[in-house]
Protein backbone atom coordinates (compact mmCIF):
# COMPACT_ATOMS: atom_id res chain seq x y z
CA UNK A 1 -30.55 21.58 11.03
CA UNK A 2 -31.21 18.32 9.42
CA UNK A 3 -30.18 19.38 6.07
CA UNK A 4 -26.74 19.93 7.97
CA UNK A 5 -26.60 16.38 9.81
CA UNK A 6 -27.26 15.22 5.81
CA UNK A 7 -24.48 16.60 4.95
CA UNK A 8 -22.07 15.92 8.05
CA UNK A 9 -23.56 12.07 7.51
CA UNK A 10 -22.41 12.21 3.91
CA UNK A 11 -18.88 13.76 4.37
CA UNK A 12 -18.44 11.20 7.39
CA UNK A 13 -19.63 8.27 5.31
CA UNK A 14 -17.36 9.57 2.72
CA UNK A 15 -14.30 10.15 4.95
CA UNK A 16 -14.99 6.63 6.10
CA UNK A 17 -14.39 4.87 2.88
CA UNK A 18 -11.66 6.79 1.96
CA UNK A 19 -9.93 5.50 5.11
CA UNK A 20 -11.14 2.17 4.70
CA UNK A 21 -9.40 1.90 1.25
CA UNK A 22 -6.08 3.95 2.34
CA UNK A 23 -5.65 1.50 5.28
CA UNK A 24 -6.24 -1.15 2.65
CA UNK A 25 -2.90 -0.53 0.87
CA UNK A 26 -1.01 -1.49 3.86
CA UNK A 27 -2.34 -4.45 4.08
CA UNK A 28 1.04 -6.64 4.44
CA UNK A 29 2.08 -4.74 7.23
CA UNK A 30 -0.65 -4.54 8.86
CA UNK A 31 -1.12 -8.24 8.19
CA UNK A 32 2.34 -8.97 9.72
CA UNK A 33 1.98 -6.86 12.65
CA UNK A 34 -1.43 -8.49 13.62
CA UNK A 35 -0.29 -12.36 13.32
CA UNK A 36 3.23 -10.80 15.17
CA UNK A 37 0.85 -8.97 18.05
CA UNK A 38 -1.69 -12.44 18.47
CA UNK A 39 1.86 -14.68 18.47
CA UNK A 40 3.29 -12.38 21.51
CA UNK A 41 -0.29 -12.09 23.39
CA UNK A 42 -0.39 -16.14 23.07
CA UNK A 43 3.11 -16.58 24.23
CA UNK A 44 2.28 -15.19 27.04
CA UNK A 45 2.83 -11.38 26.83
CA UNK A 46 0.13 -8.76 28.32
CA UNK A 47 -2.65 -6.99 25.83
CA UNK A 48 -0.86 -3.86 25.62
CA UNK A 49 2.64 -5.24 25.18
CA UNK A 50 1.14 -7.53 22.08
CA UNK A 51 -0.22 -4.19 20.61
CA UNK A 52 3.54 -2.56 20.52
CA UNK A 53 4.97 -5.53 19.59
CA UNK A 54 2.53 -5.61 16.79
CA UNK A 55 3.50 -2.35 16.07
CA UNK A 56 7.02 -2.51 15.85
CA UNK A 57 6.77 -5.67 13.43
CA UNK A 58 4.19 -4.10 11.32
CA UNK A 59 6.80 -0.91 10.66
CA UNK A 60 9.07 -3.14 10.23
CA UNK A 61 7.72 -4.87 7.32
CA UNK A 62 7.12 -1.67 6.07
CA UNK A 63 10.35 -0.38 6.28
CA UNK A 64 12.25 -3.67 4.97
CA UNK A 65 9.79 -3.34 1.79
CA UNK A 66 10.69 0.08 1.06
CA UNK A 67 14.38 -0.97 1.54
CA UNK A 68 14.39 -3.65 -0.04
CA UNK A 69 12.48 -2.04 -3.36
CA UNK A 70 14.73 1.00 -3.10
CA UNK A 71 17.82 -1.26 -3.05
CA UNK A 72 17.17 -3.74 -5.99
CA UNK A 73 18.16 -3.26 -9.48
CA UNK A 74 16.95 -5.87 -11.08
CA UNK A 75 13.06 -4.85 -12.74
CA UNK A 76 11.64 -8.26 -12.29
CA UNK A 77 12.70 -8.15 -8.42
CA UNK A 78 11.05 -5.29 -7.94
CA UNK A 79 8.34 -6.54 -9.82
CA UNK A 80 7.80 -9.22 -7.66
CA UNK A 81 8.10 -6.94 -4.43
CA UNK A 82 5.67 -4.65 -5.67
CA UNK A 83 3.38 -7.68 -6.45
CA UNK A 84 4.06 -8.77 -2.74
CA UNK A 85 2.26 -5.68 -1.53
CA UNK A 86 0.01 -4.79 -3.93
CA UNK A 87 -1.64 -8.74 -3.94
CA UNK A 88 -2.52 -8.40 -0.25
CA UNK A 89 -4.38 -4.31 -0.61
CA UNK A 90 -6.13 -6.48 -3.48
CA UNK A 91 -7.16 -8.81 -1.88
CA UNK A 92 -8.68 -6.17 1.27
CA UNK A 93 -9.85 -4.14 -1.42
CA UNK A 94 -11.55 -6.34 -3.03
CA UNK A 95 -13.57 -7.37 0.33
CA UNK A 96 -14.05 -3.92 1.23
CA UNK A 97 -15.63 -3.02 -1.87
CA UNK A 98 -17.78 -5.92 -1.32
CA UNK A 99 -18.61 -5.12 1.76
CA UNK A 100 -19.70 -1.10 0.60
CA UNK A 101 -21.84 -2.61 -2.74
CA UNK A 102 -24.89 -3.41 -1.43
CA UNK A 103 -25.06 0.35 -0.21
CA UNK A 104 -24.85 1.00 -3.71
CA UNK A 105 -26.53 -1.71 -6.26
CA UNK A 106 -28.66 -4.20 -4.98
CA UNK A 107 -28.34 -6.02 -7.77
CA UNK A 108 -25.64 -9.45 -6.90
CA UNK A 109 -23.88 -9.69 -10.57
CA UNK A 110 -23.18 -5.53 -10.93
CA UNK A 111 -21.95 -6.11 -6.46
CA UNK A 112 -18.83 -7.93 -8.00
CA UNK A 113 -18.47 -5.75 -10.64
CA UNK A 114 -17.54 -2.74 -7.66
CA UNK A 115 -15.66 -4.97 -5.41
CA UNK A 116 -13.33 -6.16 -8.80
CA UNK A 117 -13.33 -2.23 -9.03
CA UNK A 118 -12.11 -1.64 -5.57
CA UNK A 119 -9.57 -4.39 -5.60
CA UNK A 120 -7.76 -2.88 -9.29
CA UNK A 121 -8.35 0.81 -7.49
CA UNK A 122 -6.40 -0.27 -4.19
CA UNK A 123 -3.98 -2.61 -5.66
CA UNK A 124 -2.80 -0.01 -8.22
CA UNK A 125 -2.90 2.58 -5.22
CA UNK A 126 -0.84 0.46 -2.71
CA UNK A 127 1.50 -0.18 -5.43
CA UNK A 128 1.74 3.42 -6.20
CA UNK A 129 1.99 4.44 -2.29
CA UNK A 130 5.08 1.59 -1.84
CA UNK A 131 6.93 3.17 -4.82
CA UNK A 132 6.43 6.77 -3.76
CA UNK A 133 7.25 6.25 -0.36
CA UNK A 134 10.44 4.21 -1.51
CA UNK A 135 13.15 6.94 -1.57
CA UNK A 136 15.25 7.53 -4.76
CA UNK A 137 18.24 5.09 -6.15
CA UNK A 138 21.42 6.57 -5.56
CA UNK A 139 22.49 8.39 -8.22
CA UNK A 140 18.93 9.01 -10.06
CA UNK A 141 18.32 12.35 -8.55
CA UNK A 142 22.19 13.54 -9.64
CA UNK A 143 21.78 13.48 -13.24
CA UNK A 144 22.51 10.12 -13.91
CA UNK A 145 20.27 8.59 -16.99
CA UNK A 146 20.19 5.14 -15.01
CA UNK A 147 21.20 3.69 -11.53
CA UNK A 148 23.47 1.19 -13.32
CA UNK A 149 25.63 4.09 -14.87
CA UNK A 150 28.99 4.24 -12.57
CA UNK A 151 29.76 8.24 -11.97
CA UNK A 152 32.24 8.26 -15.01
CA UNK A 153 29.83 7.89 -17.55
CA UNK A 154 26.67 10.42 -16.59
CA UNK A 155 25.77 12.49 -19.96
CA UNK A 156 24.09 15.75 -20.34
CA UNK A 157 21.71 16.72 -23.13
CA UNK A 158 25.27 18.21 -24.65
CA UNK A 159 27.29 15.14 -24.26
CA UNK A 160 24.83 12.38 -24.82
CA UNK A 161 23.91 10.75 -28.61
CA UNK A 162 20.94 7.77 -28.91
């Protein structure tokens, strides 16, 4: 019996983390949903109509930033809206791997050496997550070699020469 609470402890600790650092890639949302839910529950609004309101602004954000990345052509804009996201799940994964260290390596040089890990780990994640979740530009998916191609000039390995 307690080599089995061992183990439950473990794969709880484990599951745990993982959730800690998959809620970390949302963290704009999230972010924007929690300064959106404390501005309504100041204004005046009840607890649990602060928490929806949250909630709907926190999807929001979400949704806009998928939109938004799906919609733009230009590279460096989409640079810079992946770099929106991803600096924010950095920035929480950087503090949660701080947070988990000491667990680890009680050493204080090797404790910032994790949390640097953690931040890279979840920024490249969340960035990752926002571009999967993004559906495909119209005309990708149809055989066109680029978004920018109008429906005239799509190629096949037959018709196409570099």
């Amino acid at each position: 019996m307690i080599i089995i609470g061992i183990v439950l402890s473990f794969v709880g600790l484990v599951y745990l983390c993982w959730l800690l650092f998959a809620l970390a890639v949302q963290a704009l949302p999230f972010f924007a949903g929690v300064t959106v839910g404390f501005a309504a529950y100041h204004s005046g609004s009840g607890p649990v109509a602060a928490m929806i309101v949250g909630a709907i602004a926190g999807s929001v954000a979400l949704v806009l930033g998928q939109v938004a990345f799906t919609r733009l052509r230009s590279p460096l804009m989409r640079a810079a809206l992946a770099l929106l996201f991803a600096v924010p799940a950095a920035v929480a994964g950087y503090h949660a791997g701080r947070g988990l260290a000491p667990l680890i390596i009680p050493v204080g040089a090797w404790r910032d050496v994790i949390a640097i890990a953690g931040a890279t780990t979840v920024a490249a994640d969340g960035h990752n997550a926002h571009v999967a979740l993004s559906p495909a530009a119209p005309g990708v998916a149809a055989g066109q070699t680029s978004p920018h191609l109008p429906a005239s000039q799509t190629c096949d390995a037959r018709t196409c020469r570099l």
